[in-house]
Protein backbone atom coordinates (compact mmCIF):
# COMPACT_ATOMS: atom_id res chain seq x y z
CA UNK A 1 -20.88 -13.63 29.52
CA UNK A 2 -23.53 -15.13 27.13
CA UNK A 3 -22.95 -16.87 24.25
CA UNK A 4 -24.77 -13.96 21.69
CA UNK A 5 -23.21 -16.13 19.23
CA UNK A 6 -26.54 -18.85 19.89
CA UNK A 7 -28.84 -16.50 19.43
CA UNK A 8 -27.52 -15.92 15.63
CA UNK A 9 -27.32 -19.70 15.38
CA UNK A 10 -30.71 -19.64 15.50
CA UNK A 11 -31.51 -16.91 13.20
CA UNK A 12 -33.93 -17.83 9.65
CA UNK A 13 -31.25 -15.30 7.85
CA UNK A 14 -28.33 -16.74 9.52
CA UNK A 15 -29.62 -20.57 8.87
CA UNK A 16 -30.16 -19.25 5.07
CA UNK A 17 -26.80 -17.10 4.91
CA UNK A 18 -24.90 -20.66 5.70
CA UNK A 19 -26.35 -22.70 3.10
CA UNK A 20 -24.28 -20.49 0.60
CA UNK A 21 -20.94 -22.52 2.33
CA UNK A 22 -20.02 -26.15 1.16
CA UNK A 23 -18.83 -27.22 4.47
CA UNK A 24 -19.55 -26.56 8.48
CA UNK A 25 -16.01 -25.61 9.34
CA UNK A 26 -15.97 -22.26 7.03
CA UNK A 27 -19.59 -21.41 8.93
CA UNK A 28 -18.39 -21.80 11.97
CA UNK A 29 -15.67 -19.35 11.42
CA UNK A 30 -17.78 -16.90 10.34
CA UNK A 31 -19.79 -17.52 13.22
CA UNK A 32 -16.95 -16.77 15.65
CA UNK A 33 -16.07 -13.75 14.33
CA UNK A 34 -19.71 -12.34 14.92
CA UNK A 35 -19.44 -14.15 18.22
CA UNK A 36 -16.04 -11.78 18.81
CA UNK A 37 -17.44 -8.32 17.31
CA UNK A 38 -20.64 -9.08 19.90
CA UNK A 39 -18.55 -10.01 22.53
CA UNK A 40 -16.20 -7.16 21.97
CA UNK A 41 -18.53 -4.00 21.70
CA UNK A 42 -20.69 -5.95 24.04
CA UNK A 43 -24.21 -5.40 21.43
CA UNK A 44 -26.51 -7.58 19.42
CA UNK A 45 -25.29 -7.86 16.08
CA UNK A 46 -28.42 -6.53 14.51
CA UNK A 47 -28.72 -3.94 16.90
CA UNK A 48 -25.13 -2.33 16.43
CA UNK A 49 -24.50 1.07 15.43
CA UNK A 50 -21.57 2.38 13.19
CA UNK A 51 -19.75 3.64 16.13
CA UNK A 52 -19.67 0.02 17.54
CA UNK A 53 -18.12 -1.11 14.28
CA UNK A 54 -15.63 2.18 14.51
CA UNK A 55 -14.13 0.90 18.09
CA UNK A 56 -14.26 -2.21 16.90
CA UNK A 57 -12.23 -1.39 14.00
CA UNK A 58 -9.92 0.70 16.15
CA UNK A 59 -9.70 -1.75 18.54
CA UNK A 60 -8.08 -4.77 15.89
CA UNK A 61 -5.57 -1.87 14.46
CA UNK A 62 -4.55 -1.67 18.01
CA UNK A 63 -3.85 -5.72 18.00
CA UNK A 64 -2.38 -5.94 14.70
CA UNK A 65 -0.01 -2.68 15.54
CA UNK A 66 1.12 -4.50 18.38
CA UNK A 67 2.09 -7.52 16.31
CA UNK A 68 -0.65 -9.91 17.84
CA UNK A 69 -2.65 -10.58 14.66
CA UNK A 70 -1.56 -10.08 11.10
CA UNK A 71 -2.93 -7.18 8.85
CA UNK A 72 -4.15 -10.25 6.55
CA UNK A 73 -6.17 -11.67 9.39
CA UNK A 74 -7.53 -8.21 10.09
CA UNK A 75 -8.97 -8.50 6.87
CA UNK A 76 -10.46 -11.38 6.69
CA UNK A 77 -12.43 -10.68 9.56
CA UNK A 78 -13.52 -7.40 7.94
CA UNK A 79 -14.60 -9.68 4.99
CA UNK A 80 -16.29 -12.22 6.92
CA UNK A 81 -18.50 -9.62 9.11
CA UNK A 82 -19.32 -7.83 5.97
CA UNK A 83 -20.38 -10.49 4.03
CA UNK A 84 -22.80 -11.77 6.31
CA UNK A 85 -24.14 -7.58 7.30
CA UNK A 86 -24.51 -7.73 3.62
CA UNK A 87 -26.42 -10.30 2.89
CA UNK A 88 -28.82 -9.47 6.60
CA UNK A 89 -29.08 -5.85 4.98
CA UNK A 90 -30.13 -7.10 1.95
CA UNK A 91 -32.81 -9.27 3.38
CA UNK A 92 -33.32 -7.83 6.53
CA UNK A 93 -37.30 -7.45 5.16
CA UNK A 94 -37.91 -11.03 4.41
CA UNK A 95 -36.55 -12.09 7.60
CA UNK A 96 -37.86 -9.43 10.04
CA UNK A 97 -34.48 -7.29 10.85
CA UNK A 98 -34.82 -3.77 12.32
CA UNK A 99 -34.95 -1.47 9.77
CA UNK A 100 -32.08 0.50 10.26
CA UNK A 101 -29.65 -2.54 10.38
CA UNK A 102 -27.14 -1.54 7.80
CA UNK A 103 -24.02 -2.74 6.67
CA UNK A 104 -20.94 -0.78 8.46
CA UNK A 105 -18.05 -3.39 8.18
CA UNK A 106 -17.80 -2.13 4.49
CA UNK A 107 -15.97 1.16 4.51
CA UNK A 108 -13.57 -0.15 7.07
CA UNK A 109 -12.86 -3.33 4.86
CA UNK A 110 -11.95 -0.95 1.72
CA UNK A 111 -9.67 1.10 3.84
CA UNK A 112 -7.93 -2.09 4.67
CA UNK A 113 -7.21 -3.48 1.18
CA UNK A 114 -5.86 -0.26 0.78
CA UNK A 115 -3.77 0.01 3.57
CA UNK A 116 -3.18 -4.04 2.93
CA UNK A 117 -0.98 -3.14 -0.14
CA UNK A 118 1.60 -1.23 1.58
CA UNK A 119 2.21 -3.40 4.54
CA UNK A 120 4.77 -5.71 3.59
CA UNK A 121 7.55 -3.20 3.73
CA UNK A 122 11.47 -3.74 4.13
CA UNK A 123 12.92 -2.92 7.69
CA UNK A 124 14.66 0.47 7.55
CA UNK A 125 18.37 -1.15 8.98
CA UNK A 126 18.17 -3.72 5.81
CA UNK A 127 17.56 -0.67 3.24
CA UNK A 128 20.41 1.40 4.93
CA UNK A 129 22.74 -1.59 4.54
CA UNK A 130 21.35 -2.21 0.76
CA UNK A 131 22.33 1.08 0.47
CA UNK A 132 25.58 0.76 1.68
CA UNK A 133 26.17 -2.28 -0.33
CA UNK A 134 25.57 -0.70 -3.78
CA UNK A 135 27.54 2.96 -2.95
CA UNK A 136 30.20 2.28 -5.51
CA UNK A 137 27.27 1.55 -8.29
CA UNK A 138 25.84 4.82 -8.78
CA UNK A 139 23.38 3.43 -11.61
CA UNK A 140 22.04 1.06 -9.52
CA UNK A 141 22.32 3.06 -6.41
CA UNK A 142 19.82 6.06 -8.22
CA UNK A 143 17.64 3.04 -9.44
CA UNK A 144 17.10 1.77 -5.84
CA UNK A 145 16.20 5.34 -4.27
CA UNK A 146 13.89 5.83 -6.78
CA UNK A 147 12.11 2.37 -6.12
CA UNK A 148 12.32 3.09 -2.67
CA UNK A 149 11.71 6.66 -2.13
CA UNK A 150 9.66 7.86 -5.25
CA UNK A 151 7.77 4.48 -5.72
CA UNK A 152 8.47 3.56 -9.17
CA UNK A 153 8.17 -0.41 -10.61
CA UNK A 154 10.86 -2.28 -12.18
CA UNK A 155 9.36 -1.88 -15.08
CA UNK A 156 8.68 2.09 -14.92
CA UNK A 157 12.48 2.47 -14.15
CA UNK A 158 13.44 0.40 -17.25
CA UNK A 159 11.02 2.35 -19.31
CA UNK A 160 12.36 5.97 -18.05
CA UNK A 161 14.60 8.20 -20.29
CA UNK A 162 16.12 11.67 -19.85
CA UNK A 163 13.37 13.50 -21.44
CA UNK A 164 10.84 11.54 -19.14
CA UNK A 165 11.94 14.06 -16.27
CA UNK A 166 10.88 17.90 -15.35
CA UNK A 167 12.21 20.18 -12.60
CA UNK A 168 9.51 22.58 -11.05
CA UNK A 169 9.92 25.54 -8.63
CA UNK A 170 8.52 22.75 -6.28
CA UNK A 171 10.37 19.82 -7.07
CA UNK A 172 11.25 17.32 -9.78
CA UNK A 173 8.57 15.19 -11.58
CA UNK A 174 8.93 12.37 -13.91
CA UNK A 175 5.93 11.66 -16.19
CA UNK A 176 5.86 7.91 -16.48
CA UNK A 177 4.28 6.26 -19.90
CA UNK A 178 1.06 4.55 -19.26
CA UNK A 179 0.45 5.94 -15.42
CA UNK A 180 -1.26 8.95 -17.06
CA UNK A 181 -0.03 10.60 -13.81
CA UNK A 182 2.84 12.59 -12.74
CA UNK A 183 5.57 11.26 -10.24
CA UNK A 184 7.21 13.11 -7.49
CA UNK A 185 10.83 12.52 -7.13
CA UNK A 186 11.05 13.33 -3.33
CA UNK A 187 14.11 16.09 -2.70
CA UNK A 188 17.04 13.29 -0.98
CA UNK A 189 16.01 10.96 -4.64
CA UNK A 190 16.17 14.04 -6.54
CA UNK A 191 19.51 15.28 -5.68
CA UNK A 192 20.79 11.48 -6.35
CA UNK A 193 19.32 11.05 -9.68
CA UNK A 194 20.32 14.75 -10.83
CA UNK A 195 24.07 13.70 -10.06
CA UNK A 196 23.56 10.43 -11.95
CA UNK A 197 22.52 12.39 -15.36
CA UNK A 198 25.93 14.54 -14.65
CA UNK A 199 27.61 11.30 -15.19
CA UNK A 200 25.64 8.66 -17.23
CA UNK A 201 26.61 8.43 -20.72
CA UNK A 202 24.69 10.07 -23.63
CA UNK A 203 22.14 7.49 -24.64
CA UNK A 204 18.40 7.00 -25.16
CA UNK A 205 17.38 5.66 -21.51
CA UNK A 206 18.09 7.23 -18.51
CA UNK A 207 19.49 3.63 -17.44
CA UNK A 208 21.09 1.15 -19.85
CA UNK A 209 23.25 -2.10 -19.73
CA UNK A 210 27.09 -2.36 -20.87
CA UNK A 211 25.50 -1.88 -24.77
CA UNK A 212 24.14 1.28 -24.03
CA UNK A 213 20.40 -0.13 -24.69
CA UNK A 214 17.70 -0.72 -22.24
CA UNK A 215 17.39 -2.64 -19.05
CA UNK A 216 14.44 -5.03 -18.60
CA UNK A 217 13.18 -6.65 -15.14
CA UNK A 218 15.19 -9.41 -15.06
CA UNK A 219 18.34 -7.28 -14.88
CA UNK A 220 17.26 -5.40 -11.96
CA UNK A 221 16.08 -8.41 -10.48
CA UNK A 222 19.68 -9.77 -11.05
CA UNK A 223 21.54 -6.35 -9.43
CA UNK A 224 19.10 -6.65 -6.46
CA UNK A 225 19.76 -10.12 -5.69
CA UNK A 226 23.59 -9.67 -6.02
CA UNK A 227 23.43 -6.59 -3.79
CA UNK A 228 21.05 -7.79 -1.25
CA UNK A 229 23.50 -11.12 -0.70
CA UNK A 230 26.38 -8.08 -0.65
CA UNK A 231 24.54 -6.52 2.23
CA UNK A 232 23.57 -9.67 3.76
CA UNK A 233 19.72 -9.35 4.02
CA UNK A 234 17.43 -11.25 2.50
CA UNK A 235 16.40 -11.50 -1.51
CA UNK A 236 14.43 -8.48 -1.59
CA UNK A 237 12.09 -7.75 -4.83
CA UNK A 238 11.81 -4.54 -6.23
CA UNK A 239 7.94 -5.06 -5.27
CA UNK A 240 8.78 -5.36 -1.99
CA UNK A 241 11.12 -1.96 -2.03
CA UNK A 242 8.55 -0.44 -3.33
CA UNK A 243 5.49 -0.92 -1.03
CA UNK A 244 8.04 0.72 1.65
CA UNK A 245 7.37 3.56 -0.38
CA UNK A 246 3.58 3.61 0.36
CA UNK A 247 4.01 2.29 4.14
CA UNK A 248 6.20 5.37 4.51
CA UNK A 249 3.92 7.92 3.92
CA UNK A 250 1.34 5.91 5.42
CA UNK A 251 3.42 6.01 8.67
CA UNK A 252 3.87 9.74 8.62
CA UNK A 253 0.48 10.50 8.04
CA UNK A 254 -0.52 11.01 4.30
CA UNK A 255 -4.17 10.07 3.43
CA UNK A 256 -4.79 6.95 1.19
CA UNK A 257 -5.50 9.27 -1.87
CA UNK A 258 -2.25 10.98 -1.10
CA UNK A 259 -0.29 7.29 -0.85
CA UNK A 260 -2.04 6.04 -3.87
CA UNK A 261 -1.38 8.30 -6.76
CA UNK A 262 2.30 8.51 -5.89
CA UNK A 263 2.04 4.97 -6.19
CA UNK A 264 0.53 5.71 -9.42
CA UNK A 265 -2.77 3.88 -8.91
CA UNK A 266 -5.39 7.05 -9.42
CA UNK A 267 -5.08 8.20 -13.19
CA UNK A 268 -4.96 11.86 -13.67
CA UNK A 269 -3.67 13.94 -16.94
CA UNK A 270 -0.67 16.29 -17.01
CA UNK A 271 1.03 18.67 -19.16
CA UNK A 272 4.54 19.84 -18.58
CA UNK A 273 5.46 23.40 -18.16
CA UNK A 274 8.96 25.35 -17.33
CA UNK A 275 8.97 28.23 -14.73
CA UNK A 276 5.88 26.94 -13.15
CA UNK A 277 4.66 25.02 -10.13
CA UNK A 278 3.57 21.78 -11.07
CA UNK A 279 -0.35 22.06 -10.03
CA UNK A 280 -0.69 18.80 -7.44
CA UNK A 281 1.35 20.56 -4.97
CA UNK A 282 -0.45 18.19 -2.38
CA UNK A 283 1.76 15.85 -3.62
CA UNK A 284 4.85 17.24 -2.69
CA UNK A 285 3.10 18.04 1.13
CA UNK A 286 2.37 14.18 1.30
CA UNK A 287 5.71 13.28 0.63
CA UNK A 288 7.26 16.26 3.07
CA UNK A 289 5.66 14.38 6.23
CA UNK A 290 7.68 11.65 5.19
CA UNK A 291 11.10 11.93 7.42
CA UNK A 292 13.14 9.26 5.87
CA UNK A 293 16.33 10.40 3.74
CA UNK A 294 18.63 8.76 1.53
CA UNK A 295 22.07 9.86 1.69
CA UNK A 296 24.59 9.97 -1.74
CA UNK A 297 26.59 7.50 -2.35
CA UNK A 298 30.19 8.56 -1.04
């Protein structure tokens, strides 16, 4: 097979592109992962088309869902290809590219960092023994499915209070302060945290600590760590319980859009009404493909 690789060696924009780096080694990477895309999709690197970039795309999901490269790596070699398409698009005049060289690596590199977020999630056998650790808590139990299941932060769950909830005809919702976006409590979380309220005591947050006042992040960072050496798996952080949330849905098929504002990263404005559907009913779809379940506690 010929090295294409030489040919882009020996390129004007390719010689100018490399200046930019303060050392060979980092431009020869680069180098090798055009020399892997060519080799790959079996095309000119100037010459490709966006469905070469597609397969090639599809082909590295492939390798990383099969464990052989890392979802990290995967990025970086969406990062490397698109910075150099980037900068050939850019100048593809002054240095005599074909015109309708354009840069495709870019929409696949977004879709990564957004799928990137989500992927370091917590094995499903060490959240059903985390769960079975903490069944005689029910406080902390409700805290953990709604991490877990709904997506929430440390910091959102310390911040919650009674009032901060509303039950639909399509489900329950909890309208956390500075998301400007509603939350979807998915139906197994729901029926946990509505049991909870039957039995928490009559105080200002929906969670509190032995005074009755609130919790902060270093207390649920303290039950977590003495429940996850209970269950004996590892330290778990609520961060990391969380992006199972995302990786979830991701794995059953919701869209990015879908995964994200559950996640509460798009910003959207609400209003709360009784006897009423809440309007994002997509929502509530997205988190219906999702087939995992948390039991009650016994």
């Amino acid at each position: 097979m010929p090295d294409l690789t030489t040919k882009i060696a020996e390129q004007a924009v390719w010689i100018e592109f490399a200046k930019h780096f303060k050392n060979q080694d980092t431009a020869l990477a680069y180098l090798k992962e055009i020399l892997e895309f060519e080799n790959v999709r079996m095309t000119d690197f100037f010459h490709m088309s966006s469905k070469d970039v597609e397969l090639y795309y599809k082909n590295m999901r492939q390798k990383e869902a099969a464990g052989k490269l890392s979802m990290s790596t995967l990025s970086k070699k969406f990062w490397e290809l698109h910075s150099f398409a980037a900068y050939a698009a850019d100048h593809k005049e002054e240095f005599g590219l074909p015109g309708a060289f354009e840069d495709y690596f870019f929409p696949w590199l977004k879709k990564l960092r957004q799928q990137e977020k989500f992927v370091h999630s917590v094995p499903v056998e060490d959240m059903d023994a985390l769960y079975q650790a903490v069944q005689e808590d029910l406080m902390a139990y409700t805290m953990i499915s709604l991490i877990h299941r709904a997506g929430l932060s440390s910091n959102e769950i310390a911040s919650l209070k009674p009032d901060s909830l509303a039950v639909y005809d399509n489900g329950t919702f909890a309208y956390i302060e500075g998301r400007e976006t509603v939350c979807y409590i998915p139906e197994d979380a729901a029926v946990i945290l509505e049991r909870y309220i039957n039995e928490r005591k009559p105080v200002e947050y929906l969670f509190y600590n032995r005074n009755g006042g609130p919790l902060n992040k270093m207390y649920i960072c303290r039950m977590l760590k003495k429940y996850t050496q209970k269950a004996g798996i590892p330290a778990y952080s609520a961060e990391k319980i969380r992006t199972t949330c995302g990786t979830s849905m991701f794995a059953y098929g919701a869209g990015p859009g879908q995964v994200a504002k559950q996640m509460g990263i798009t910003k959207t404005q609400i209003q709360k009404y009784h006897n009423r559907q809440y309007k994002d009913n997509l929502l509530v779809k997205a988190n219906e493909l999702v087939k995992i379940k948390v039991e009650p506690p016994i």
